[in-house]
N, C-alpha and C. Protein backbone atom coordinates (compact mmCIF):
# COMPACT_ATOMS: atom_id res chain seq x y z
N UNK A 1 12.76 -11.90 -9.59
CA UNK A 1 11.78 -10.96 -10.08
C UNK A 1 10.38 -11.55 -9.92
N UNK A 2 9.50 -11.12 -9.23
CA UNK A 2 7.93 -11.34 -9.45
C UNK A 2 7.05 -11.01 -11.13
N UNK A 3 6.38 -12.21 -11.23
CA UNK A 3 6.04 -12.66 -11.68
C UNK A 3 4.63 -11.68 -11.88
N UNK A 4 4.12 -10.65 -12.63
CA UNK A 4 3.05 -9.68 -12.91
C UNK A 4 2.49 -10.05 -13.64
N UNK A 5 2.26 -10.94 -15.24
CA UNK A 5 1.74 -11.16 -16.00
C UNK A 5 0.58 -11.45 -15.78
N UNK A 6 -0.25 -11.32 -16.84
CA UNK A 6 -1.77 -11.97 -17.02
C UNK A 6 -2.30 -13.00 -16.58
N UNK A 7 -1.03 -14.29 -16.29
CA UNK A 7 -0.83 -15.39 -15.97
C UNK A 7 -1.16 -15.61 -14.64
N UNK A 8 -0.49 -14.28 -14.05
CA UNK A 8 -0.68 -14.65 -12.56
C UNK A 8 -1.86 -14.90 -11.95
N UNK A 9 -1.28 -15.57 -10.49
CA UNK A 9 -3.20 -15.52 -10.06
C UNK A 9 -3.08 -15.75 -8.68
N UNK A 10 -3.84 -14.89 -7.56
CA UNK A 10 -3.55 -14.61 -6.46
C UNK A 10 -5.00 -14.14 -6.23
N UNK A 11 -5.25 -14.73 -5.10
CA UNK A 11 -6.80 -15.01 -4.29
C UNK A 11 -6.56 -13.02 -3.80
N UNK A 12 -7.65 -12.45 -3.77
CA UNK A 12 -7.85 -11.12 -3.26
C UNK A 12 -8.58 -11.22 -2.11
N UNK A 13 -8.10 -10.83 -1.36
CA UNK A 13 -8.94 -10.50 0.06
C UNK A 13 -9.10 -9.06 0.75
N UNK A 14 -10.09 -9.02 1.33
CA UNK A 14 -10.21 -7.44 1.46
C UNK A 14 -9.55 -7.65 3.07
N UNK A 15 -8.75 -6.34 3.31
CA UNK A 15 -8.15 -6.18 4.19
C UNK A 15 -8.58 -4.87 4.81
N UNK A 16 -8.50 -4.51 6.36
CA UNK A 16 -9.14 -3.27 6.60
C UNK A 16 -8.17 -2.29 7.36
N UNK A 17 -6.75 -2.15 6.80
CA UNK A 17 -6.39 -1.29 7.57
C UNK A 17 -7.19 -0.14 8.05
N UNK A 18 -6.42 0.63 9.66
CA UNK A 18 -6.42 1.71 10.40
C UNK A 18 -6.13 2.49 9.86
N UNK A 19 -6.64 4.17 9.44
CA UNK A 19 -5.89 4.92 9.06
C UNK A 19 -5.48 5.85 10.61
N UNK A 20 -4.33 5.75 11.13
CA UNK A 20 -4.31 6.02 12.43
C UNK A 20 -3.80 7.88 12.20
N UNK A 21 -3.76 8.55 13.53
CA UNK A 21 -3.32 9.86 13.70
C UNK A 21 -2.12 9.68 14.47
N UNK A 22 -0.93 10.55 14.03
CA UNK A 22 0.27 10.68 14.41
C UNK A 22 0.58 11.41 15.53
N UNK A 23 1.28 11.19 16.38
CA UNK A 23 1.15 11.48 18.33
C UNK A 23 2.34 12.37 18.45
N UNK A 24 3.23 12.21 17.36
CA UNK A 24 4.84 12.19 17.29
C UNK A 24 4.69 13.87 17.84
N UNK A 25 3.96 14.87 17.25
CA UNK A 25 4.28 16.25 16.92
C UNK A 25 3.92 16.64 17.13
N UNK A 26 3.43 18.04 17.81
CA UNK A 26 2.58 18.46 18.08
C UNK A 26 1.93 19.72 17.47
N UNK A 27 3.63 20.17 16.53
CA UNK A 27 3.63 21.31 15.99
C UNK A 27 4.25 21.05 14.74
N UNK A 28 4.07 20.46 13.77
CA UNK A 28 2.64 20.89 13.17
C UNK A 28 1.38 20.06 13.54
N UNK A 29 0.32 20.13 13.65
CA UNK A 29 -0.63 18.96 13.94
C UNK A 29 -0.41 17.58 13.68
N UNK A 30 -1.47 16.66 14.29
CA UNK A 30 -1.06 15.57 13.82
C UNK A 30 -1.67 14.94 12.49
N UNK A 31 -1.22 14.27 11.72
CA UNK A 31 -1.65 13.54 10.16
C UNK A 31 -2.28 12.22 9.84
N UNK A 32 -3.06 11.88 9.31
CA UNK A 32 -3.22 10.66 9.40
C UNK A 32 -1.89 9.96 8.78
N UNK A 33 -2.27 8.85 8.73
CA UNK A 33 -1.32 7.30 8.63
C UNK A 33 -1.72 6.11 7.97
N UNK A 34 -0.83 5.40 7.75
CA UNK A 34 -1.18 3.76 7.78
C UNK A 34 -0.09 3.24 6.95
N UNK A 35 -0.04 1.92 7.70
CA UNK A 35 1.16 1.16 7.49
C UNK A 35 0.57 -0.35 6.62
N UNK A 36 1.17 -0.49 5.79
CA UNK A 36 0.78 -2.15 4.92
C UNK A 36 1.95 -3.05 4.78
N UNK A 37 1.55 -3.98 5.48
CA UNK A 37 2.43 -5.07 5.17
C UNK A 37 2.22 -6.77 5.68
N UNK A 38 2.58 -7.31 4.48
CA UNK A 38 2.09 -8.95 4.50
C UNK A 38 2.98 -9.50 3.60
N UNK A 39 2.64 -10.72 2.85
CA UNK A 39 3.09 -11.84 1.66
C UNK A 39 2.15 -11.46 0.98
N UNK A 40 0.95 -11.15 1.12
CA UNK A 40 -0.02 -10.40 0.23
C UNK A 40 0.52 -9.50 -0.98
N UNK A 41 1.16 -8.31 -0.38
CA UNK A 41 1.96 -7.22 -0.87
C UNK A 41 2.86 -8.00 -2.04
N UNK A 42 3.77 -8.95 -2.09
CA UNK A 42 4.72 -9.09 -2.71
C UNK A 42 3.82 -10.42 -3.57
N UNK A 43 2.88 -11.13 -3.45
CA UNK A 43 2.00 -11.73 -4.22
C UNK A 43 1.34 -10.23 -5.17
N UNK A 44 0.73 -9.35 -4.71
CA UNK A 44 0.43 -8.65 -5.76
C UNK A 44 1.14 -7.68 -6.84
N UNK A 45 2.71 -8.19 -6.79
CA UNK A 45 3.56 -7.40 -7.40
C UNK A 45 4.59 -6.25 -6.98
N UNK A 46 4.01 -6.47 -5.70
CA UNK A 46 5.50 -5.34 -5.08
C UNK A 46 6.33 -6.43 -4.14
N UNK A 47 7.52 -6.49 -4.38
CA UNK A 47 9.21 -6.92 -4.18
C UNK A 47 9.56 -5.94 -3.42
N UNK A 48 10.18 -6.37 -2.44
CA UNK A 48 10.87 -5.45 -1.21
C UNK A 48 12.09 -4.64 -2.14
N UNK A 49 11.91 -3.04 -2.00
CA UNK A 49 12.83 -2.19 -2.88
C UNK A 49 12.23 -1.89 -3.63
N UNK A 50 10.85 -2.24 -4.25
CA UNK A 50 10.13 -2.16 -5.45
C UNK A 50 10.12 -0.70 -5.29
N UNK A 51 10.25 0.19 -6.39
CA UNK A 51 9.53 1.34 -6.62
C UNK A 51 7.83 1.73 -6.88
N UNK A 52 7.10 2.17 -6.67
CA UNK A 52 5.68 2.51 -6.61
C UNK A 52 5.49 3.85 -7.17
N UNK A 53 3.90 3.69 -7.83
CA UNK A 53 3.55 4.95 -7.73
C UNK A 53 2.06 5.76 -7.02
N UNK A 54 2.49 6.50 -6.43
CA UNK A 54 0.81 6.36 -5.68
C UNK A 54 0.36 7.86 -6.22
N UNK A 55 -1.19 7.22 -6.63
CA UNK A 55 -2.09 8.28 -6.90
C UNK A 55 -3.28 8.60 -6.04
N UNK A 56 -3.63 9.74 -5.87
CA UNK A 56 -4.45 10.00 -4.99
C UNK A 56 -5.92 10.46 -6.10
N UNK A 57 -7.18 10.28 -5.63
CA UNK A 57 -8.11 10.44 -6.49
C UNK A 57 -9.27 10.48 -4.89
N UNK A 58 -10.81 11.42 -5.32
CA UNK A 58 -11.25 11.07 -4.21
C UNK A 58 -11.70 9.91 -3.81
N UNK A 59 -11.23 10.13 -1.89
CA UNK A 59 -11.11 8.59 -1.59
C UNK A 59 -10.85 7.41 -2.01
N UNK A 60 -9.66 7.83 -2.25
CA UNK A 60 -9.25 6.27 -3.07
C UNK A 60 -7.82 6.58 -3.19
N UNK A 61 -6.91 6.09 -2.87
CA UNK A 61 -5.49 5.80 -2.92
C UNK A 61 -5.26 4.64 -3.72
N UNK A 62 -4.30 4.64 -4.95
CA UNK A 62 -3.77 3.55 -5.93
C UNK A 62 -2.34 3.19 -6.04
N UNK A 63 -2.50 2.54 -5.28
CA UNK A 63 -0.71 2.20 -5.71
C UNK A 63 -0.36 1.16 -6.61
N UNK A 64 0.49 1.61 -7.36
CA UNK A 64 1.12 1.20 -8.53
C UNK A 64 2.49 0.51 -8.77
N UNK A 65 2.91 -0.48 -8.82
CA UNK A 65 4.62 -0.86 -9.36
C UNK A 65 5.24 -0.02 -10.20
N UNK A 66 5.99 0.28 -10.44
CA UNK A 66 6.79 0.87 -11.49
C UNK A 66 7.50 -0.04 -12.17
């Protein structure tokens, strides 16, 4: 189990994903995208299988552990 507490402590770095457009379809249009993944991710509390919750707000996407 990862370790979330108050305790923890993990250097933040800003990262700049692509939000890319999807090529796959044509019908329906295409959508944006983006893919995340590092040791970063599982330093800030998400564990491979982890459940999430993502909120959308303007411009700004939050994802959450459960």
């Amino acid at each position: 189990m990862i370790d979330t507490g108050p305790s923890t402590r993990y250097s933040c770095v800003t990262r700049l994903p692509v939000c890319a457009s999807s090529h796959l379809r044509k019908d329906p249009p295409t959508f944006p995208w983006m893919k995340l993944s590092g040791r970063w991710i599982e330093t800030a509390g998400f564990g491979p299988g982890s459940r999430v919750r993502n909120t959308v707000e303007h411009q700004k996407l939050i994802i959450t552990p459960l």
